[in-house]
N, C-alpha and C. Protein backbone atom coordinates (compact mmCIF):
# COMPACT_ATOMS: atom_id res chain seq x y z
N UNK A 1 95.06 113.10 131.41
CA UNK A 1 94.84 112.01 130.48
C UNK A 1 96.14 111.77 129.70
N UNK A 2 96.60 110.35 129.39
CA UNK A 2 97.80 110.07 128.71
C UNK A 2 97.55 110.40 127.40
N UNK A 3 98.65 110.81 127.21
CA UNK A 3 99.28 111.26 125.47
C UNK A 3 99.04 109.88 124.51
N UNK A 4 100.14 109.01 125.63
CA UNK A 4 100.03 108.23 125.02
C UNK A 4 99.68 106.55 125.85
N UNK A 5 98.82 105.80 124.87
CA UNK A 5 97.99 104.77 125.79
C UNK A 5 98.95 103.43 125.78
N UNK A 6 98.91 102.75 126.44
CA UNK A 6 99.63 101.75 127.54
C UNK A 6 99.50 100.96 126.30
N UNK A 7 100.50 99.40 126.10
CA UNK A 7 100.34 98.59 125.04
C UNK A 7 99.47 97.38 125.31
N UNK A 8 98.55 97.17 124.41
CA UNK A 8 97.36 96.34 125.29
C UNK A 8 97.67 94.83 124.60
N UNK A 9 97.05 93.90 125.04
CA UNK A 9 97.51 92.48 125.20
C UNK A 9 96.16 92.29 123.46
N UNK A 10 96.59 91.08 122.74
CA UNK A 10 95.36 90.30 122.17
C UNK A 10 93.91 90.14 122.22
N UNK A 11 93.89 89.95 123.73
CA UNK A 11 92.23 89.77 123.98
C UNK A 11 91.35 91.05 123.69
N UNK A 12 92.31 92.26 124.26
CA UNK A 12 91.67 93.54 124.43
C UNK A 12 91.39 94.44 122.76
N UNK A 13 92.37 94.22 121.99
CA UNK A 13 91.99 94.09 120.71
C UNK A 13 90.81 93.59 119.63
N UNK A 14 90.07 94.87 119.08
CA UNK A 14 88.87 93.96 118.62
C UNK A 14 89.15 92.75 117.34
N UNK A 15 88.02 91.70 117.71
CA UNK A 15 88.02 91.00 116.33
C UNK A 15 88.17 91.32 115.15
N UNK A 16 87.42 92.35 114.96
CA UNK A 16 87.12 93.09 113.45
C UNK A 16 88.25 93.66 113.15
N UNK A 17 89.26 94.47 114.05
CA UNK A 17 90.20 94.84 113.63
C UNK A 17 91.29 93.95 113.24
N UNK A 18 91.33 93.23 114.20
CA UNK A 18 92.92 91.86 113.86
C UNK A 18 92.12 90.92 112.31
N UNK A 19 91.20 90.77 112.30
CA UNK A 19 90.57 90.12 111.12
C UNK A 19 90.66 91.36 110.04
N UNK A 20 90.49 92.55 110.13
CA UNK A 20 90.74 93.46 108.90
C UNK A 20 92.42 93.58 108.22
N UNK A 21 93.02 93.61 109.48
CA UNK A 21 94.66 93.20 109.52
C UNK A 21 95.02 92.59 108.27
N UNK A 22 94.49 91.14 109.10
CA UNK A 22 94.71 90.23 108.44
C UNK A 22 94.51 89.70 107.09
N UNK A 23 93.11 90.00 106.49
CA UNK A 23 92.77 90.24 105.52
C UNK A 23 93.86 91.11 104.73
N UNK A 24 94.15 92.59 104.83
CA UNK A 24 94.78 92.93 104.46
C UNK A 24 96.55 92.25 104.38
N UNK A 25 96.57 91.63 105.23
CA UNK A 25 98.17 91.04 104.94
C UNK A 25 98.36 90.31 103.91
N UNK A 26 96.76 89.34 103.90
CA UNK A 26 96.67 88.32 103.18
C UNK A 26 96.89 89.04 101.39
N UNK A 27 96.43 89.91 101.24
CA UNK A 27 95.87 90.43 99.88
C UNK A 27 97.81 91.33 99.29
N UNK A 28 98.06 91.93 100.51
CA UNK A 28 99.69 92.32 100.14
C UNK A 28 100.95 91.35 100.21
N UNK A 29 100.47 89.75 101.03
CA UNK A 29 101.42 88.90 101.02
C UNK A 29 101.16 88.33 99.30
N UNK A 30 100.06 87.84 99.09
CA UNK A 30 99.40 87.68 97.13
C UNK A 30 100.37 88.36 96.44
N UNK A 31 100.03 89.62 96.64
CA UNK A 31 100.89 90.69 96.09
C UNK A 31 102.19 90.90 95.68
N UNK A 32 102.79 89.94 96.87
CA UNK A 32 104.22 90.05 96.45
C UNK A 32 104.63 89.14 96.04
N UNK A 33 103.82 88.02 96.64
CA UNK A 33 103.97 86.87 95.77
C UNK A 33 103.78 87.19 94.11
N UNK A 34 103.16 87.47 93.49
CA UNK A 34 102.97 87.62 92.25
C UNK A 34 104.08 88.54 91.64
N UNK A 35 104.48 89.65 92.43
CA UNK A 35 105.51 90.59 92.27
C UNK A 35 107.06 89.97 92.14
N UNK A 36 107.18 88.74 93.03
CA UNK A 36 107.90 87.97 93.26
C UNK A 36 108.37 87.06 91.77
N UNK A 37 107.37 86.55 91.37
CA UNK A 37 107.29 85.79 90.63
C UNK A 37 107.90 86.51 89.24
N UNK A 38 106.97 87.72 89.28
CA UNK A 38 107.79 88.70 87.70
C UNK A 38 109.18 89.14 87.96
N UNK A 39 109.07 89.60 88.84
CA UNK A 39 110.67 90.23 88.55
C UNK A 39 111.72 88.80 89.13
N UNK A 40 111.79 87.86 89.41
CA UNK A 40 112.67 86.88 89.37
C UNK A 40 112.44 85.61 89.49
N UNK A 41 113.69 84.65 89.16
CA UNK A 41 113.40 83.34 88.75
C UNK A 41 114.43 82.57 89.66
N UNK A 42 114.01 81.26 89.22
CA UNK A 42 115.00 80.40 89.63
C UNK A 42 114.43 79.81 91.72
N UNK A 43 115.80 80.00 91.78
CA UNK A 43 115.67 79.79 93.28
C UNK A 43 115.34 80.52 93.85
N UNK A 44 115.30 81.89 93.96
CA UNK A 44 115.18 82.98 94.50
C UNK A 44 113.16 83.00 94.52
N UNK A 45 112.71 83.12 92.87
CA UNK A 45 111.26 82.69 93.09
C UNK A 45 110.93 81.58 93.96
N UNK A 46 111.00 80.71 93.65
CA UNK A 46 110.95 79.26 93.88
C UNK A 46 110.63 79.13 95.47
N UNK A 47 111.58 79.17 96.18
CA UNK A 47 111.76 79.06 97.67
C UNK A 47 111.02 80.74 98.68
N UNK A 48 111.40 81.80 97.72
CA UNK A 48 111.01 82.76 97.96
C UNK A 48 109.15 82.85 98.32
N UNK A 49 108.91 81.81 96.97
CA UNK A 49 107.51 81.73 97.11
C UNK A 49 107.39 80.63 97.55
N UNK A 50 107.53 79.66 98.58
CA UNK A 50 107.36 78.70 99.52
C UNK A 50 107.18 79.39 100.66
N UNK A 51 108.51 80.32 101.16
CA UNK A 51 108.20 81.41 102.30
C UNK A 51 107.04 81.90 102.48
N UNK A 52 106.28 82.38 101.59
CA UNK A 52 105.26 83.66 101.16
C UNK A 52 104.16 82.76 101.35
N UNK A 53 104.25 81.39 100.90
CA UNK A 53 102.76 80.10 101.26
C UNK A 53 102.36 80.09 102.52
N UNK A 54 104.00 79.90 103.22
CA UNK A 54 103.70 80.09 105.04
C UNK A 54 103.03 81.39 105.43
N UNK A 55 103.57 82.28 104.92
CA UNK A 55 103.04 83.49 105.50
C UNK A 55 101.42 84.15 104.99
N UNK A 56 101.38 83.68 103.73
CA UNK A 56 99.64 83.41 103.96
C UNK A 56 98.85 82.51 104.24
N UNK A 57 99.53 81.66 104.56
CA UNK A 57 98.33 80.39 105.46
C UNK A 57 98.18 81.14 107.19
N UNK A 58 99.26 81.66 107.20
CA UNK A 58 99.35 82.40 108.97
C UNK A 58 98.57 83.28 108.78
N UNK A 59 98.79 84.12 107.77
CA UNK A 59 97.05 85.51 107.73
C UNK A 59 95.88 84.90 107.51
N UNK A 60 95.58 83.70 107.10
CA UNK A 60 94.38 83.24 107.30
C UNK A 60 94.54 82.51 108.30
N UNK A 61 94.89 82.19 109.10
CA UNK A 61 94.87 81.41 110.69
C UNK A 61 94.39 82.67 111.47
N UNK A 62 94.81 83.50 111.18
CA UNK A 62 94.17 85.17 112.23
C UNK A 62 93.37 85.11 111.83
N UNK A 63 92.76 85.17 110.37
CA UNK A 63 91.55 85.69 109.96
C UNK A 63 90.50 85.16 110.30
N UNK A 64 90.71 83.44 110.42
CA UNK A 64 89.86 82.40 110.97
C UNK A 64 89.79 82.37 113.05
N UNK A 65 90.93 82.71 113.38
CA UNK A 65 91.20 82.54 114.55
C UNK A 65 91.80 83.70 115.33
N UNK A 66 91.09 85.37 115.07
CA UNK A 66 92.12 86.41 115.41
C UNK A 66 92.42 86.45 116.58
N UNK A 67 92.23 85.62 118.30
CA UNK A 67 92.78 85.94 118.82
C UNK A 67 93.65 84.52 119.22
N UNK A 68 94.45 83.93 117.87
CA UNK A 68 95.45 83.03 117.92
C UNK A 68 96.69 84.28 118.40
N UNK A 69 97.05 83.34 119.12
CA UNK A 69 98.59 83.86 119.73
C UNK A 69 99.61 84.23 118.33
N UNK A 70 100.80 84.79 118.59
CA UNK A 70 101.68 84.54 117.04
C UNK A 70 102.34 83.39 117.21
N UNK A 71 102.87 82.35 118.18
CA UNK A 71 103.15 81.65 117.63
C UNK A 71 102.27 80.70 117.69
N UNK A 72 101.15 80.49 118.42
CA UNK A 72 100.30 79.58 117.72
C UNK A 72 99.61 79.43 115.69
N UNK A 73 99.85 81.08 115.62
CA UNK A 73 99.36 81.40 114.12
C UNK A 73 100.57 80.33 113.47
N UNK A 74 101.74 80.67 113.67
CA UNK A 74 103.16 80.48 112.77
C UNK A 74 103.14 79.13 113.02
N UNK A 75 102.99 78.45 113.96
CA UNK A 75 102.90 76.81 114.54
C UNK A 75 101.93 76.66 113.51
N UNK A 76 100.60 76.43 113.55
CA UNK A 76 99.02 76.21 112.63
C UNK A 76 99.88 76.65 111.36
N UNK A 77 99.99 77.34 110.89
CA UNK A 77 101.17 78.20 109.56
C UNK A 77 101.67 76.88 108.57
N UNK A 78 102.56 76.44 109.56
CA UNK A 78 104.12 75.97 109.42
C UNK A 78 103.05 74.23 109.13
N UNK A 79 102.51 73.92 110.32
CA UNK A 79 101.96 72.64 110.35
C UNK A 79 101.02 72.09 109.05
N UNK A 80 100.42 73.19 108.73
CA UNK A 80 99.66 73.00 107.23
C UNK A 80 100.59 72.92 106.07
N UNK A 81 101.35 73.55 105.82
CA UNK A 81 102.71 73.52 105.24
C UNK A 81 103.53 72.39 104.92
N UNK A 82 103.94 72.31 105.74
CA UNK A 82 104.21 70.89 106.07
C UNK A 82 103.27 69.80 105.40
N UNK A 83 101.98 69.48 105.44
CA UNK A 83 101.13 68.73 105.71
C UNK A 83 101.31 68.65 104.20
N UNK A 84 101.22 69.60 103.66
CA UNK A 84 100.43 70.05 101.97
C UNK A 84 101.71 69.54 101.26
N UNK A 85 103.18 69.67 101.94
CA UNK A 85 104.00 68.95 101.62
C UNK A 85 104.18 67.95 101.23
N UNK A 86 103.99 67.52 102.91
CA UNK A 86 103.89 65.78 102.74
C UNK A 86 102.84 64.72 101.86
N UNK A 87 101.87 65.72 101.47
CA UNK A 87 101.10 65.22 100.84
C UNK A 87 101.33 65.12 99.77
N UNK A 88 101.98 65.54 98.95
CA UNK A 88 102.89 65.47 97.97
C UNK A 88 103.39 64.03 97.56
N UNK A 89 104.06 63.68 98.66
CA UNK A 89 104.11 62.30 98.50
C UNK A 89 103.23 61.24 98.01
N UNK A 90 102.12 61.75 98.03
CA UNK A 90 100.63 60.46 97.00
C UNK A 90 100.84 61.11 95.66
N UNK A 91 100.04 60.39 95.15
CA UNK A 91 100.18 60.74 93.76
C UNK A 91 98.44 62.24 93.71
N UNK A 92 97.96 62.41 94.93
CA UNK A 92 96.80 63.04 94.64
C UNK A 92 97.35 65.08 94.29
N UNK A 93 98.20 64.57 94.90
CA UNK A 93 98.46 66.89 94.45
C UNK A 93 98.77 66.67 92.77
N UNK A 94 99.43 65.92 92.60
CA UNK A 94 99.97 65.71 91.48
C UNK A 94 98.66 65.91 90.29
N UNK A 95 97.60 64.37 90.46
CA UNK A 95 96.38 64.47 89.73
C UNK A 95 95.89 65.98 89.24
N UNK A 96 95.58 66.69 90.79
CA UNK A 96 94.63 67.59 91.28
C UNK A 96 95.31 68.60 90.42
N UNK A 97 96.58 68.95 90.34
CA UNK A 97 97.39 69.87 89.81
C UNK A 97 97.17 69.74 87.88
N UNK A 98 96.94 68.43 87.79
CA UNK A 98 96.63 68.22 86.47
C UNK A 98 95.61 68.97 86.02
N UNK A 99 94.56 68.87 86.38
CA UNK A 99 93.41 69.09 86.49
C UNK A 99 93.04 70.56 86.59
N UNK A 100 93.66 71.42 87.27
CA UNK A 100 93.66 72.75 87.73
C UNK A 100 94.96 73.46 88.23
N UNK A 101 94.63 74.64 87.82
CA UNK A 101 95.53 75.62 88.12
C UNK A 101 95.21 75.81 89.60
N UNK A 102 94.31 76.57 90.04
CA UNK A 102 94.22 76.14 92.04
C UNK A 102 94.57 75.12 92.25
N UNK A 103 94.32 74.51 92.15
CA UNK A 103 94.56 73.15 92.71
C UNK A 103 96.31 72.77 92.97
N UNK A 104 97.46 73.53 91.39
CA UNK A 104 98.51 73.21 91.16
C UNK A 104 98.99 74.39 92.08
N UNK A 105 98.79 75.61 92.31
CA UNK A 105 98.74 76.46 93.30
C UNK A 105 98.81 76.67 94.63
N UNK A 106 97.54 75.85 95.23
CA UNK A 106 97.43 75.21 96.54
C UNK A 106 98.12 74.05 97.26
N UNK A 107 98.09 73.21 96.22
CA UNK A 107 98.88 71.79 97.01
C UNK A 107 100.15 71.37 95.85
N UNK A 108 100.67 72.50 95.45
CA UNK A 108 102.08 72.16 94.10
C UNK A 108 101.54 70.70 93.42
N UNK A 109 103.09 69.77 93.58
CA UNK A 109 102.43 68.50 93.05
C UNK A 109 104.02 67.21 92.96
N UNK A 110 105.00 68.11 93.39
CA UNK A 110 105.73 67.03 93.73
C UNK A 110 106.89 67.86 95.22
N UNK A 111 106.98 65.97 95.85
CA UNK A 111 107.39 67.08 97.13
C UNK A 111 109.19 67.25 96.88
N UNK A 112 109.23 68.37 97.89
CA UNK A 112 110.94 68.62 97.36
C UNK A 112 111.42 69.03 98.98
N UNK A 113 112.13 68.17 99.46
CA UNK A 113 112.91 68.76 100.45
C UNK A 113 112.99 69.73 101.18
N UNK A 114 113.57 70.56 100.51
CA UNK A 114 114.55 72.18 100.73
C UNK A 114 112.97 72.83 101.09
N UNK A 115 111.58 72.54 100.58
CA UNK A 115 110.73 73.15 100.90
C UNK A 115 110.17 73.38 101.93
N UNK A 116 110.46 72.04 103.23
CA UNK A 116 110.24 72.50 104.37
C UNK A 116 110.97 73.39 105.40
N UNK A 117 112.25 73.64 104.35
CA UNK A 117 113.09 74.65 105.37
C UNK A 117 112.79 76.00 104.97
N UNK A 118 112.26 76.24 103.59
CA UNK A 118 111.36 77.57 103.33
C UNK A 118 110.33 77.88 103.86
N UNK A 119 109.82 76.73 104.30
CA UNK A 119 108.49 77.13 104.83
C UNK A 119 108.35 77.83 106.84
N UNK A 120 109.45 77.03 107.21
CA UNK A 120 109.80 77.48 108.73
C UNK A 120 110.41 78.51 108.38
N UNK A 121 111.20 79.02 107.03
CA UNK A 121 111.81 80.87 106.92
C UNK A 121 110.11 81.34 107.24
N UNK A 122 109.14 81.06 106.29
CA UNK A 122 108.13 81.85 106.24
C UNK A 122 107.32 82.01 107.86
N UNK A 123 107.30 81.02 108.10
CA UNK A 123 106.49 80.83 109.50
C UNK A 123 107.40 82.22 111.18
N UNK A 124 108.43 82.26 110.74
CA UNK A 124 109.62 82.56 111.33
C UNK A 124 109.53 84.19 110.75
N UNK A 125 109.15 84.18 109.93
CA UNK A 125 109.18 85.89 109.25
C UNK A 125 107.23 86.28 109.51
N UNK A 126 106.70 85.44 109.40
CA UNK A 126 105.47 85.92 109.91
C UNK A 126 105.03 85.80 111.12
N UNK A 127 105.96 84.91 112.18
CA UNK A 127 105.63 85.49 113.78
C UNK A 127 106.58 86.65 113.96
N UNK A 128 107.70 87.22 112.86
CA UNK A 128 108.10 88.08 113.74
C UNK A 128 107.25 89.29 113.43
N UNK A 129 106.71 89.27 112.01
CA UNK A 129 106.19 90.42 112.09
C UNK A 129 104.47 90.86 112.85
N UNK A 130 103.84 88.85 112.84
CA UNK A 130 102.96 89.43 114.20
C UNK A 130 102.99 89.65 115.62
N UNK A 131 103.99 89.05 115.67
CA UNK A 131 104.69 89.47 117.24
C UNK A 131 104.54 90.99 117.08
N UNK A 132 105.36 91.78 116.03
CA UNK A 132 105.62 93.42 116.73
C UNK A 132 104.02 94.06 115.94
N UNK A 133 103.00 93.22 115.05
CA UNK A 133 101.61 93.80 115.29
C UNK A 133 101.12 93.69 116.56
N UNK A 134 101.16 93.09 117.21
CA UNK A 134 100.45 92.62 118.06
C UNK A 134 100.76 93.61 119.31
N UNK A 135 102.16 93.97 119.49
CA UNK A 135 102.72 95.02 120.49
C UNK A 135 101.90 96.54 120.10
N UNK A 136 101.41 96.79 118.46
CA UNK A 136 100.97 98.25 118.40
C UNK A 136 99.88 98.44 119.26
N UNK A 137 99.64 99.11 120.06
CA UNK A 137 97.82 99.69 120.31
C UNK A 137 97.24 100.00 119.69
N UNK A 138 96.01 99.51 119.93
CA UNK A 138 94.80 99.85 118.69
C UNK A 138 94.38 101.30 119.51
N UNK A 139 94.38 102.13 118.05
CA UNK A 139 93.82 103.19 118.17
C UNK A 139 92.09 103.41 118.29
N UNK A 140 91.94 104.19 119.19
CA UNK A 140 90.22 104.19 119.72
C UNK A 140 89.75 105.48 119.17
């Protein structure tokens, strides 16, 4: 019997596990986001936490979809991103942001450029790191 077991593909991986993953990424990507936020400012927060938006919209694309590919996750990721961006452009994130703190959270409220190139860092840092989850074997 092998020591050690062969590296198994997505499918063969249970749901519950890539969804527990994920969950958990989701709750330590928060994490640093918020960690992020105290110990620095400026640009470094700012864009830092644009990155960190991509990379938890991608842990909930697993969580919703765990046997999304990684770059289908980081594609779905990046594309919402984007979207929440562009939406920016109406005057409705803006309102919504008035109105609420989620709301100013979830969809900001004015759009800015430089943000879609943070957001492909994030998409780009969260397929690489589900790319090399995805290579571990699940332990049985």
């Amino acid at each position: 019997m092998p020591l050690i077991s062969p590296p198994q593909d997505r499918a063969a991986q249970p749901a519950t596990r890539i969804r527990l993953v994920a969950a958990g990424a989701a709750v330590v990507t928060v994490g640093v986001g918020l960690g992020l936020r105290a110990v620095a400012a400026g640009s470094v927060a700012k864009y830092g936490g644009d990155a960190l938006y991509t990379v938890l919209l991608l842990t909930l694309v697993v969580l919703v979809a765990p046997r999304a590919t990684p770059l289908t996750a980081a594609a779905s990721a990046l594309a919402l991103s984007w979207a929440v961006e562009f939406l920016q452009l109406s005057d409705v994130p803006a309102e919504l942001s008035r109105r609420s703190a989620v709301g100013r959270l979830v969809l900001g409220s004015t759009f800015n450029p430089p943000d879609l190139l943070w957001y492909a860092v994030g998409a780009a840092a969260g397929w690489l790191v589900h790319t090399a989850m995805s290579a571990v074997p699940s332990r049985r």
